[in-house]
Protein backbone atom coordinates (compact mmCIF):
# COMPACT_ATOMS: atom_id res chain seq x y z
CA UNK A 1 -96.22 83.25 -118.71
CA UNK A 2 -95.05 86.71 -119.77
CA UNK A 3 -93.96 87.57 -123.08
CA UNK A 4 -91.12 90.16 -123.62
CA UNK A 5 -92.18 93.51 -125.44
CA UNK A 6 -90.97 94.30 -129.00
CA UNK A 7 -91.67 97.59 -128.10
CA UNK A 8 -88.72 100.36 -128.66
CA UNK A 9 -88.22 101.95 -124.69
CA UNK A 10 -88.77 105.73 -124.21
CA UNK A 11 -85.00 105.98 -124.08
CA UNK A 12 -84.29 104.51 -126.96
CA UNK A 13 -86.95 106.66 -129.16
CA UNK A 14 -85.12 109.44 -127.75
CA UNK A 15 -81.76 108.64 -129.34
CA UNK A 16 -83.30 107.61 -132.71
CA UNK A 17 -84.88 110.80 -132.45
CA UNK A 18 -81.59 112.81 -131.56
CA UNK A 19 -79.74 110.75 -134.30
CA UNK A 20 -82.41 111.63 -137.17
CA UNK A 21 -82.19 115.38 -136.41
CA UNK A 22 -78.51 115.70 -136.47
CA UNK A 23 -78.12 114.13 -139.89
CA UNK A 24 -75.93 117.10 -141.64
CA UNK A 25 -77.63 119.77 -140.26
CA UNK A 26 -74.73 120.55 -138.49
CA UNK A 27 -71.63 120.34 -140.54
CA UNK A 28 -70.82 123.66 -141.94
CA UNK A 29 -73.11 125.52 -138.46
CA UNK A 30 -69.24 126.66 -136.87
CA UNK A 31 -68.99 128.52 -140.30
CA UNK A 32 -71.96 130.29 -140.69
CA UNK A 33 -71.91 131.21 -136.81
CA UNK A 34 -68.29 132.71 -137.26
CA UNK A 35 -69.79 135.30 -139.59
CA UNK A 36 -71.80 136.43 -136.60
CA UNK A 37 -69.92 135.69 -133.65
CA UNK A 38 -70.19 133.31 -130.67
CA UNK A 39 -73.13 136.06 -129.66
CA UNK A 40 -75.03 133.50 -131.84
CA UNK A 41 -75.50 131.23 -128.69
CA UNK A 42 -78.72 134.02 -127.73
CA UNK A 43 -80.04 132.55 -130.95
CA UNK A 44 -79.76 129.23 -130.06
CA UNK A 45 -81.82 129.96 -126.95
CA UNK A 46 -84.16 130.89 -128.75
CA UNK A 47 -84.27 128.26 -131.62
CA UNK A 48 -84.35 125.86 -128.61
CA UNK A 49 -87.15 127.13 -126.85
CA UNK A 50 -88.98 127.15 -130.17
CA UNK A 51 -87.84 124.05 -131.21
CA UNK A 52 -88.87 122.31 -128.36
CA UNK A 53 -92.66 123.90 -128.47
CA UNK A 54 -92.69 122.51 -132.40
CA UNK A 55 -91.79 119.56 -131.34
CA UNK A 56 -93.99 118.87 -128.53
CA UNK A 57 -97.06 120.27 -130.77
CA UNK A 58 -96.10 117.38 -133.69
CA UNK A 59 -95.65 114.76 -131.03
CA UNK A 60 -99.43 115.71 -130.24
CA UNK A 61 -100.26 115.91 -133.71
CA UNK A 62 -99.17 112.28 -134.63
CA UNK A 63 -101.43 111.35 -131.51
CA UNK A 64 -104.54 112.73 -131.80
CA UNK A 65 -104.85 112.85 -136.15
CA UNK A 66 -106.44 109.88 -137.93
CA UNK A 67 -105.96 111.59 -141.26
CA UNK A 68 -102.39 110.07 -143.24
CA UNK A 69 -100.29 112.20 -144.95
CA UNK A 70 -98.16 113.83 -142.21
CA UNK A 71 -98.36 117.35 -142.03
CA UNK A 72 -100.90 117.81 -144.86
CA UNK A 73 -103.22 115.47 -142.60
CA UNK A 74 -102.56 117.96 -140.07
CA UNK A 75 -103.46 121.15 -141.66
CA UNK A 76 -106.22 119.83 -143.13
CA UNK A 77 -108.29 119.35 -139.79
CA UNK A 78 -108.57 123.46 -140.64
CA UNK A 79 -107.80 124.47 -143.77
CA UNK A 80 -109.27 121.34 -145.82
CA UNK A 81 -107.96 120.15 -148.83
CA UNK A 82 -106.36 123.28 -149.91
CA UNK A 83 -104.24 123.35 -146.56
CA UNK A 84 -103.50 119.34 -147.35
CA UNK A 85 -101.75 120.35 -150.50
CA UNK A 86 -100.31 123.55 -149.44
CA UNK A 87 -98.31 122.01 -146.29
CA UNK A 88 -97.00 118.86 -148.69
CA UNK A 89 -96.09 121.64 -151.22
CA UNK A 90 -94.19 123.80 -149.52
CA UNK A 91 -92.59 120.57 -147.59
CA UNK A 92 -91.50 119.22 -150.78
CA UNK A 93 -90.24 122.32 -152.41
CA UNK A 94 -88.01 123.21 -148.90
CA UNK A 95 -86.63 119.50 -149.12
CA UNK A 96 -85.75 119.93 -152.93
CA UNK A 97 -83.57 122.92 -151.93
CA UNK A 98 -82.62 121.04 -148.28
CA UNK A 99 -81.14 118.52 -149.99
CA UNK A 100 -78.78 120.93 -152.61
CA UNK A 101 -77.58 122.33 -149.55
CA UNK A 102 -76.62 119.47 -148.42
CA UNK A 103 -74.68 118.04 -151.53
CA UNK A 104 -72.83 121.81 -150.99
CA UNK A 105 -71.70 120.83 -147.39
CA UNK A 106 -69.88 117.77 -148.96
CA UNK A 107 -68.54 119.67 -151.77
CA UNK A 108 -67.11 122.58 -149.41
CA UNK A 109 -65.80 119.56 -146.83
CA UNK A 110 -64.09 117.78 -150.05
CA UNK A 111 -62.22 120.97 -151.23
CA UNK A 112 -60.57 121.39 -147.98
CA UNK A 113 -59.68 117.85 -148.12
CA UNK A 114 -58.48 117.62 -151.48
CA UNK A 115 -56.53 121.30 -150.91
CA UNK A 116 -58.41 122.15 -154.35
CA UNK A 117 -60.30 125.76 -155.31
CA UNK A 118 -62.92 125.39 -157.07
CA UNK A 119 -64.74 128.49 -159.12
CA UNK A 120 -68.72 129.13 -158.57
CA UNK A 121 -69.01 127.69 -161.38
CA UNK A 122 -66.82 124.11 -160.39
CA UNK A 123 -68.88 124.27 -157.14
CA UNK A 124 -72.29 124.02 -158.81
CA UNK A 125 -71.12 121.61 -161.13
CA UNK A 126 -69.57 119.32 -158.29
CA UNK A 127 -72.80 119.65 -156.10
CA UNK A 128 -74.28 118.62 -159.33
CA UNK A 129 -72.49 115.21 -159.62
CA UNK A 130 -72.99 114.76 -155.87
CA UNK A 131 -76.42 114.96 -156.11
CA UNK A 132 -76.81 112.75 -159.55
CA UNK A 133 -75.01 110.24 -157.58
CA UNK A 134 -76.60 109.78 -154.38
CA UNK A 135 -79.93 109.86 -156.20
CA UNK A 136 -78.64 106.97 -158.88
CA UNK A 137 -77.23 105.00 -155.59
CA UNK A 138 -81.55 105.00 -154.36
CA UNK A 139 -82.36 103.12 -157.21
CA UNK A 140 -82.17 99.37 -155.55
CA UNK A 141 -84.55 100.49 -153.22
CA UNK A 142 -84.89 101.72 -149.19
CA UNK A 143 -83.23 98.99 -147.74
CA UNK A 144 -79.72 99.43 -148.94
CA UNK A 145 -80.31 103.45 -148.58
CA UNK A 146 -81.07 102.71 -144.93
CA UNK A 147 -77.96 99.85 -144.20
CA UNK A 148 -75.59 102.34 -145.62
CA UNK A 149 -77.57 105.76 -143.73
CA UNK A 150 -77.20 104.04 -140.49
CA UNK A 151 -73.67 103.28 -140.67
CA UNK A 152 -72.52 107.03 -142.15
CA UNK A 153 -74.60 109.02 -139.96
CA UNK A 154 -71.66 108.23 -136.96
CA UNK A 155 -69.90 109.70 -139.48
CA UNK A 156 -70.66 113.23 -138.06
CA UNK A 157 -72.06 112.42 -134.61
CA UNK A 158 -68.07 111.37 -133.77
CA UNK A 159 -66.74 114.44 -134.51
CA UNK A 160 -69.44 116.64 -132.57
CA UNK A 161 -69.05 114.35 -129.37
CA UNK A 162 -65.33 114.39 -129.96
CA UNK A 163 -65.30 117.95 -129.89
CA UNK A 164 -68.23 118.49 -126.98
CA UNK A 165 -66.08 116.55 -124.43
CA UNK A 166 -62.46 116.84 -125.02
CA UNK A 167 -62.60 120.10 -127.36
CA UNK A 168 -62.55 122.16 -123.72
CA UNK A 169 -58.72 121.11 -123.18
CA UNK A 170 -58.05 123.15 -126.23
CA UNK A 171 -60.75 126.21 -125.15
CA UNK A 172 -59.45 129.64 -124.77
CA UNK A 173 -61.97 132.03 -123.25
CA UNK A 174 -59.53 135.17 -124.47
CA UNK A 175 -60.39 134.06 -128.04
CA UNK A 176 -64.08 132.95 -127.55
CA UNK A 177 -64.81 136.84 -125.77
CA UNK A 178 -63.35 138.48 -128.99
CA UNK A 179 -65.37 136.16 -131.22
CA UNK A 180 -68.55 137.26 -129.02
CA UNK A 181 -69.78 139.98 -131.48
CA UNK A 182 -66.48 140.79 -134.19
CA UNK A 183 -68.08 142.74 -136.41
CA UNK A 184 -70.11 145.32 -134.17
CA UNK A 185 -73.65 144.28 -135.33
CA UNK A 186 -76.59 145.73 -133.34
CA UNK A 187 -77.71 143.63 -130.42
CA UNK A 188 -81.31 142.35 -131.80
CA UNK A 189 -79.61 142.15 -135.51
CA UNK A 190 -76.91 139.90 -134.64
CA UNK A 191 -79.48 137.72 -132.47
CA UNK A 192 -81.97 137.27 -135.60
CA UNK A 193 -79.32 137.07 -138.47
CA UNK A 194 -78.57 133.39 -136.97
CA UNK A 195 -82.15 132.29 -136.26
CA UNK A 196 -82.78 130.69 -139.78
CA UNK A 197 -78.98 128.86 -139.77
CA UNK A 198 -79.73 127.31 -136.09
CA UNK A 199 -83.56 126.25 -137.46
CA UNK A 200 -81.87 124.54 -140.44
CA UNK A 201 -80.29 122.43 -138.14
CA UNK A 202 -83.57 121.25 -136.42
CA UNK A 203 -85.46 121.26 -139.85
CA UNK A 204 -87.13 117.19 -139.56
CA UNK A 205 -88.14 117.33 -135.98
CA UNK A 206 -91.63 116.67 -137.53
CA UNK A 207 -90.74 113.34 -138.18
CA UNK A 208 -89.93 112.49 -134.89
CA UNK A 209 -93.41 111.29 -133.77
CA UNK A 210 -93.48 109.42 -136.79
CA UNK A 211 -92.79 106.25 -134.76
CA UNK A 212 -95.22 106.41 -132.15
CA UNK A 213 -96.64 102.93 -132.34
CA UNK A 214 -93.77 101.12 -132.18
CA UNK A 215 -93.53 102.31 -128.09
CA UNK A 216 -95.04 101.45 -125.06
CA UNK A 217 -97.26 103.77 -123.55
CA UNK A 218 -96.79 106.32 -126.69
CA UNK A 219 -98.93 109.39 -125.17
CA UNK A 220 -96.75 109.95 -122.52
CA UNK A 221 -93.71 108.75 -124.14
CA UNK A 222 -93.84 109.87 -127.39
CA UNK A 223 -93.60 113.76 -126.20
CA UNK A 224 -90.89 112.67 -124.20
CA UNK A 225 -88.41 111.95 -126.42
CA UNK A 226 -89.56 114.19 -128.65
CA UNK A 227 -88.62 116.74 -126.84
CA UNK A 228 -85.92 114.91 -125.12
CA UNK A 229 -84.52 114.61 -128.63
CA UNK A 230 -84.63 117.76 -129.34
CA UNK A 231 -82.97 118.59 -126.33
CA UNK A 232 -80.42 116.45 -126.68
CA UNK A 233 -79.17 117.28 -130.25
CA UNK A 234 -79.76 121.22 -129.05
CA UNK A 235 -77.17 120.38 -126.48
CA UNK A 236 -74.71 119.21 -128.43
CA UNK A 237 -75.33 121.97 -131.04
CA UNK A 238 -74.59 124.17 -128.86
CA UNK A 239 -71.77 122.64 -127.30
CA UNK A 240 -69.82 121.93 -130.48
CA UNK A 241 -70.76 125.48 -132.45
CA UNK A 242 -69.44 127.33 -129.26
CA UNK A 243 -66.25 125.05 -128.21
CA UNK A 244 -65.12 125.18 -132.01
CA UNK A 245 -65.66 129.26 -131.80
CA UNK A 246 -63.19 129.38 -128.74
CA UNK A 247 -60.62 126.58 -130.31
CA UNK A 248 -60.23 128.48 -134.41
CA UNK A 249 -59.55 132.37 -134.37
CA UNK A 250 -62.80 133.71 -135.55
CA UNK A 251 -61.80 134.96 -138.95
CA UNK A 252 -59.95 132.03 -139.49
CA UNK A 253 -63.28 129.61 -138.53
CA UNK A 254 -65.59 132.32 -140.61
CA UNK A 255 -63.74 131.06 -144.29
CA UNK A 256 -63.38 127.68 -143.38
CA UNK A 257 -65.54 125.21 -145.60
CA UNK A 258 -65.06 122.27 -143.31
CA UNK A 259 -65.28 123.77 -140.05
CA UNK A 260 -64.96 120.32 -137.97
CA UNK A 261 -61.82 119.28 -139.77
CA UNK A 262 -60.45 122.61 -139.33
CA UNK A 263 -61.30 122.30 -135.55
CA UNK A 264 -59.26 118.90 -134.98
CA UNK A 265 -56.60 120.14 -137.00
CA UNK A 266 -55.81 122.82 -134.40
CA UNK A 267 -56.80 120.47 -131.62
CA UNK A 268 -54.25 117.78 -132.51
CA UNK A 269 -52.80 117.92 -136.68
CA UNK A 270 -53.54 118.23 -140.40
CA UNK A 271 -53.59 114.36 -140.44
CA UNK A 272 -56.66 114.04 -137.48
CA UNK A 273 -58.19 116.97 -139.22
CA UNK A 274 -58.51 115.18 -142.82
CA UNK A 275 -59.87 112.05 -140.98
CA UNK A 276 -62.42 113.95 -139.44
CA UNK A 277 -63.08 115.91 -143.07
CA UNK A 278 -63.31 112.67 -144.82
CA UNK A 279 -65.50 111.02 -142.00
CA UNK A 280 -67.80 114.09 -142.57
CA UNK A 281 -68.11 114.03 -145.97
CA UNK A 282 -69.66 110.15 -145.50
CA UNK A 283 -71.92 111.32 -143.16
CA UNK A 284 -73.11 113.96 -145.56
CA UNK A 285 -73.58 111.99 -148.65
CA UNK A 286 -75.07 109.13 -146.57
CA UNK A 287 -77.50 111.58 -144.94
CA UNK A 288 -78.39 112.54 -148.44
CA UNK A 289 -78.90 109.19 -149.71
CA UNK A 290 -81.49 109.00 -147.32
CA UNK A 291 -83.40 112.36 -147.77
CA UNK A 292 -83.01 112.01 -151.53
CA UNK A 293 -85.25 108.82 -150.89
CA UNK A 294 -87.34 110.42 -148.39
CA UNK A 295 -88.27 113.41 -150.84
CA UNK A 296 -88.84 111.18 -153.58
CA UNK A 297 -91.40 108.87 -150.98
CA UNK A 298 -93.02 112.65 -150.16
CA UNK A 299 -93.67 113.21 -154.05
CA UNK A 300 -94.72 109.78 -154.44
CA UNK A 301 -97.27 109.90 -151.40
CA UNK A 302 -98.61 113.71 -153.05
CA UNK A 303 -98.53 112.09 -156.28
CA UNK A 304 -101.02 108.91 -154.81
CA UNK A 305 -103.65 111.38 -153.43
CA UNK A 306 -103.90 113.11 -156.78
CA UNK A 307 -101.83 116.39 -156.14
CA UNK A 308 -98.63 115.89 -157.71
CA UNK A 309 -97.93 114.37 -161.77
CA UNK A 310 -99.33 110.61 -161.63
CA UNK A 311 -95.15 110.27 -163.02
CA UNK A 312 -93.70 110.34 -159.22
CA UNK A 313 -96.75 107.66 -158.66
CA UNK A 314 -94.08 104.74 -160.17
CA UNK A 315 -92.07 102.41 -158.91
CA UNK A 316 -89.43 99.93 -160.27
CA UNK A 317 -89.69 96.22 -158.88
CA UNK A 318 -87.17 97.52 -155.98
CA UNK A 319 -90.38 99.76 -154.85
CA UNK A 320 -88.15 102.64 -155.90
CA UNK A 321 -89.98 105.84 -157.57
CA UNK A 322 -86.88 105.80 -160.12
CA UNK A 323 -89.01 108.44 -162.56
CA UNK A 324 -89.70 110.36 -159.89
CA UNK A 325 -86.35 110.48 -158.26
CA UNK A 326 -84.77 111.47 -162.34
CA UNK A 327 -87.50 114.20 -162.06
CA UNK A 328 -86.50 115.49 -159.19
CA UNK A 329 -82.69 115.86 -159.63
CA UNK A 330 -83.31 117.14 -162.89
CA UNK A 331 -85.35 120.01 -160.57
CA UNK A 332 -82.53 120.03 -158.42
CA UNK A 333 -79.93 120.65 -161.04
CA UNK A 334 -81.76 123.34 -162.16
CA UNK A 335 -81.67 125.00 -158.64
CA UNK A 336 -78.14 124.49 -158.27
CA UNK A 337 -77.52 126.40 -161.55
CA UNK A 338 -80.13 129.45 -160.54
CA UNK A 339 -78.40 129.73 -156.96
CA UNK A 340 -74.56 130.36 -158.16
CA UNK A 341 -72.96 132.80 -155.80
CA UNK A 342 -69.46 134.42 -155.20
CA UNK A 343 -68.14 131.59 -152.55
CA UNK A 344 -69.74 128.52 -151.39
CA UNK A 345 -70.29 129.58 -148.40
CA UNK A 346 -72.32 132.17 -149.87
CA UNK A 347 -74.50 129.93 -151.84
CA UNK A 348 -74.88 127.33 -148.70
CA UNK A 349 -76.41 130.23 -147.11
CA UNK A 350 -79.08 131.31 -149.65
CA UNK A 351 -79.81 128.14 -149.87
CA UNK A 352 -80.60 127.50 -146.44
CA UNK A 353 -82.55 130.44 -145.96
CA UNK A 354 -84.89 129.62 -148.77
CA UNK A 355 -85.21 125.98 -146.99
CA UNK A 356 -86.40 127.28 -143.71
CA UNK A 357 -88.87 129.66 -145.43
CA UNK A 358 -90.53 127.24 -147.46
CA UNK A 359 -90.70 124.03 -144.51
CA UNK A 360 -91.86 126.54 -141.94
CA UNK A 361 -94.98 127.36 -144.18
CA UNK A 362 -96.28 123.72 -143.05
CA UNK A 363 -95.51 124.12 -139.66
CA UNK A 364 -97.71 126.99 -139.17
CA UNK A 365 -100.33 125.34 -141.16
CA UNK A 366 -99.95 122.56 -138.71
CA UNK A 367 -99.96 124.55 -135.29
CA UNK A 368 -103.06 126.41 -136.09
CA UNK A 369 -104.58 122.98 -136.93
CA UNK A 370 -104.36 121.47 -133.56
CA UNK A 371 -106.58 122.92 -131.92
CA UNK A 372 -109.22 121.72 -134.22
CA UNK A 373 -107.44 118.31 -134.09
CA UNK A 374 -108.17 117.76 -130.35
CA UNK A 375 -111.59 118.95 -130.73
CA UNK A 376 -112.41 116.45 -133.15
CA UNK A 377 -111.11 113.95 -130.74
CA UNK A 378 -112.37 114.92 -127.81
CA UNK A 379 -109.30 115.85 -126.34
CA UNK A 380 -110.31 117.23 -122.58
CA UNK A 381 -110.19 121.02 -122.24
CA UNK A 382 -107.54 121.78 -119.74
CA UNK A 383 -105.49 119.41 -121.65
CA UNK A 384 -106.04 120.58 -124.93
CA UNK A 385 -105.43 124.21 -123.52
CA UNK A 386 -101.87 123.26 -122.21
CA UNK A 387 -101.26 122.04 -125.98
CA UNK A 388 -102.47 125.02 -127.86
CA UNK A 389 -100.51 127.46 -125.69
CA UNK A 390 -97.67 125.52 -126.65
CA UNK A 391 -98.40 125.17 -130.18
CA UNK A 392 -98.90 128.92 -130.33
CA UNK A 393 -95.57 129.69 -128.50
CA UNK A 394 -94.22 127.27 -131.61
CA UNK A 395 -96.55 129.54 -134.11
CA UNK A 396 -94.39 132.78 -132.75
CA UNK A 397 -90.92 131.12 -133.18
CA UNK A 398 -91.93 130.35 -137.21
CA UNK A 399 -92.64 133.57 -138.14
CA UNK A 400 -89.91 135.44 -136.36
CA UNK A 401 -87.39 132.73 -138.38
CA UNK A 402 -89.33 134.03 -141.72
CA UNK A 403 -89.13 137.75 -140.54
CA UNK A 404 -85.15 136.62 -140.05
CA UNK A 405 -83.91 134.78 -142.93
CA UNK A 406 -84.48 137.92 -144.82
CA UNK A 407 -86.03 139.61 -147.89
CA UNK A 408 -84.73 137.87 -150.44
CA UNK A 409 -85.38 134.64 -148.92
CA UNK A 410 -88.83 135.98 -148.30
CA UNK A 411 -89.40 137.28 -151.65
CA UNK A 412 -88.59 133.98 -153.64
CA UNK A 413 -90.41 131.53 -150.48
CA UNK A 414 -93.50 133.59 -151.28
CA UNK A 415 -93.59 133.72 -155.58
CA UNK A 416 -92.62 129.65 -154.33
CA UNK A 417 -96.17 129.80 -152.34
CA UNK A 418 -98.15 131.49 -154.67
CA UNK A 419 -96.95 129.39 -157.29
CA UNK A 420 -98.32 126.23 -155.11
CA UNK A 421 -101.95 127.87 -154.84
CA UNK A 422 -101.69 128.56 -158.76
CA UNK A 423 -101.31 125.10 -159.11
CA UNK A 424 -103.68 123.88 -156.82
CA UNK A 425 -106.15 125.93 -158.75
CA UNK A 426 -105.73 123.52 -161.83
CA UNK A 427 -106.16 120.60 -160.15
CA UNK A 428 -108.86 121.83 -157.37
CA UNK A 429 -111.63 120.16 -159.52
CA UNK A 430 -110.46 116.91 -158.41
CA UNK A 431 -111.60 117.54 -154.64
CA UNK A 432 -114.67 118.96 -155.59
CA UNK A 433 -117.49 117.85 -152.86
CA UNK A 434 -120.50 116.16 -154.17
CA UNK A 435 -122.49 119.62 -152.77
CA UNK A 436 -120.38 122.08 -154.63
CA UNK A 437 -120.92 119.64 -158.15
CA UNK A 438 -124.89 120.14 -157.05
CA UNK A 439 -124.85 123.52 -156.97
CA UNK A 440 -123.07 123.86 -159.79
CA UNK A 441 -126.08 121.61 -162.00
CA UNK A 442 -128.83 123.86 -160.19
CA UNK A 443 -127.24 127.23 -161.54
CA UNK A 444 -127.14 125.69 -164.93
């Protein structure tokens, strides 16, 4: 007698996967492209390409590591415990600024549906309240985060496959060529100055091997959707971004703070258009229900090895890190405050920038690590060629989206990175090997 699998199939790991990524990562992308032009698609070519190799790599990663602790288990197959707390740094720091931005995207979404104007100043303190709240609404726990996640996130995905499939009856290619490059920037400048904006939106493919044991067969299907995932939401990045840029006149789409509702207002009327603005705007504070949780699981997690505050360690009878969670916010206020800029579209971007330059720090960490990964488990050489290649091709990709999101995202990534091996330095005693302590008593 056969018994029927619980086992999730390879398709449907692919749409989870798709689902996860898309999140808000897209919502004000139409926007930020504008400022560019629709010659921005040559960056999503390349994000793709490099996308896909990261993602592939991390689906090998969560095969072949026996080590916990996600990407700081990876790196620290070759950089030890110093690489362990560097990658979970830097992840944590990129999602504490991640998750501003995203509190941002529903503020600028709200104004336009409101018809208010708000002052630097209102928009900080707005994204302030936005983020206070969604972090108050994790305190019953995961399970009511996740109910409510799961029903918002269509919230966003509607919209984008709205606009993929019928948003071509409303295309004009006259206004799509004069979008192609409005503002005369050099070729290879106006190809790079979108590279970081098109990561952001693929920032969390990392996680998407994270459920490899709940499918059949996982290594040959978890790298399949994986990348298939990836794919997928690349497709309909790129669909959406560069439908939108041929449907709103390019200066018109490059001011816009709700760039979807803007795009079915023209497509049909105001009324469709503040639907779509609302229906966005629960899709972007459900999606940061969730990550506000996620974050404060990450601190937690650091917090259990030993190389965060033992404060991010508790947890209320829901099993929710409530100190933590006040901790955080309080860190994320604080950012909000320091990152005031003329427009909010302004501070969206330097916010985003700084995001992608602190989470791809643990990516590279965890592409050079592979190699040693499949060593240690006797991964077969051919194979485990194929696989570095790959990982190296994803290697490439990370720094050119450093060398692109630009100096001053640089500048303030890196004091961010150096701060994280300061403190490591304080608390490296607690890692010390038993050799190291006996050297230590023979010189004495």
């Amino acid at each position: 007698m056969s018994t029927k699998s619980n086992k999730v199939s390879v398709l449907q790991l692919t749409i989870m996967t798709t689902i996860n990524m898309m999140g808000s990562g897209i919502i004000m992308l139409p926007t930020k492209l504008a400022e560019v032009g629709s010659i921005s698609i040559l960056s999503w070519v390349i994000t793709v390409l490099g996308s896909t190799a990261l993602a592939y790599a991390f689906a090998k990663c969560g095969r072949f590591s026996r080590k916990s602790g996600g990407m700081g288990g990876y790196a620290e197959y070759a950089f030890g415990k110093p690489g362990n707390f560097m990658a979970n740094y830097t992840y944590a720091v990129s999602l504490l600024i991640a998750n501003v931005a995203i509190a941002i995207s529903a503020v600028g979404y709200g104004t336009e549906l409101f018809g208010v104007s708000l002052s630097p100043v209102g928009i900080c303190l707005a994204t302030i309240v936005v983020l206070w709240f969604a972090t108050s609404a994790n305190f019953g726990g995961a399970r009511i985060t996740g109910q409510i996640s799961s029903v918002t996130i269509w919230g966003i995905i509607i919209p984008v496959l709205g606009v993929s499939i019928i948003g071509w009856f409303w295309f004009d290619s006259t206004a799509y060529i004069e979008a192609w490059n409005p503002h005369g920037i050099e070729f290879f400048d106006a190809v790079g100055a979108s590279i970081a904006m098109t990561l952001w939106a693929f920032l969390g493919l990392e996680s998407a091997c994270a459920n490899s044991e709940a499918v059949d067969n996982p290594e040959r299907n978890v790298p399949i959707a994986v990348m298939g995932g990836t794919i997928g939401a690349a497709v309909l990045y790129i669909v959406s971004t560069n439908v939108i840029a041929g449907i709103v006149p390019n200066a018109e789409l490059a001011a816009s703070t709700a760039p979807f509702g803007l795009a079915f207002s023209h497509m049909f009327n105001p009324v469709v258009g503040k639907i779509v603005m609302a229906l966005a705007i629960c899709s972007c504070v459900g999606s940061l229900l969730s990550w506000q949780f996620t974050i404060a699981q990450v601190f937690k997690s650091s917090a259990d090895t030993g190389y965060f505050p033992k404060i991010f360690s508790a947890v209320t009878k829901a099993d929710a890190p409530v100190k933590g969670m006040l901790v955080i916010v309080v860190i994320q206020t604080g950012l909000s405050l320091l990152t005031i800029s003329p427009s909010l579209n302004k501070q969206f971007e330097v916010l985003v920038n700084l995001a992608v330059v602190t989470n791809v720090i643990p990516y590279i960490l965890s592409m050079a690590a592979l190699a040693m990964m499949q060593r240690v488990a006797k991964v077969p050489v051919g194979q485990a060629k194929t696989s570095n290649i790959i990982a190296a091709i994803g290697m490439a990709y990370s720094f050119y989206a450093l060398f692109s999101s630009g100096y001053e995202a640089m500048m303030w990534g890196s004091l961010a990175t150096f701060f994280g091996w300061t403190l490591y330095g304080m608390i490296a005693s607690r890692f010390a090997v038993n050799e190291q302590e006996g050297d230590l008593k023979k010189v004495a």
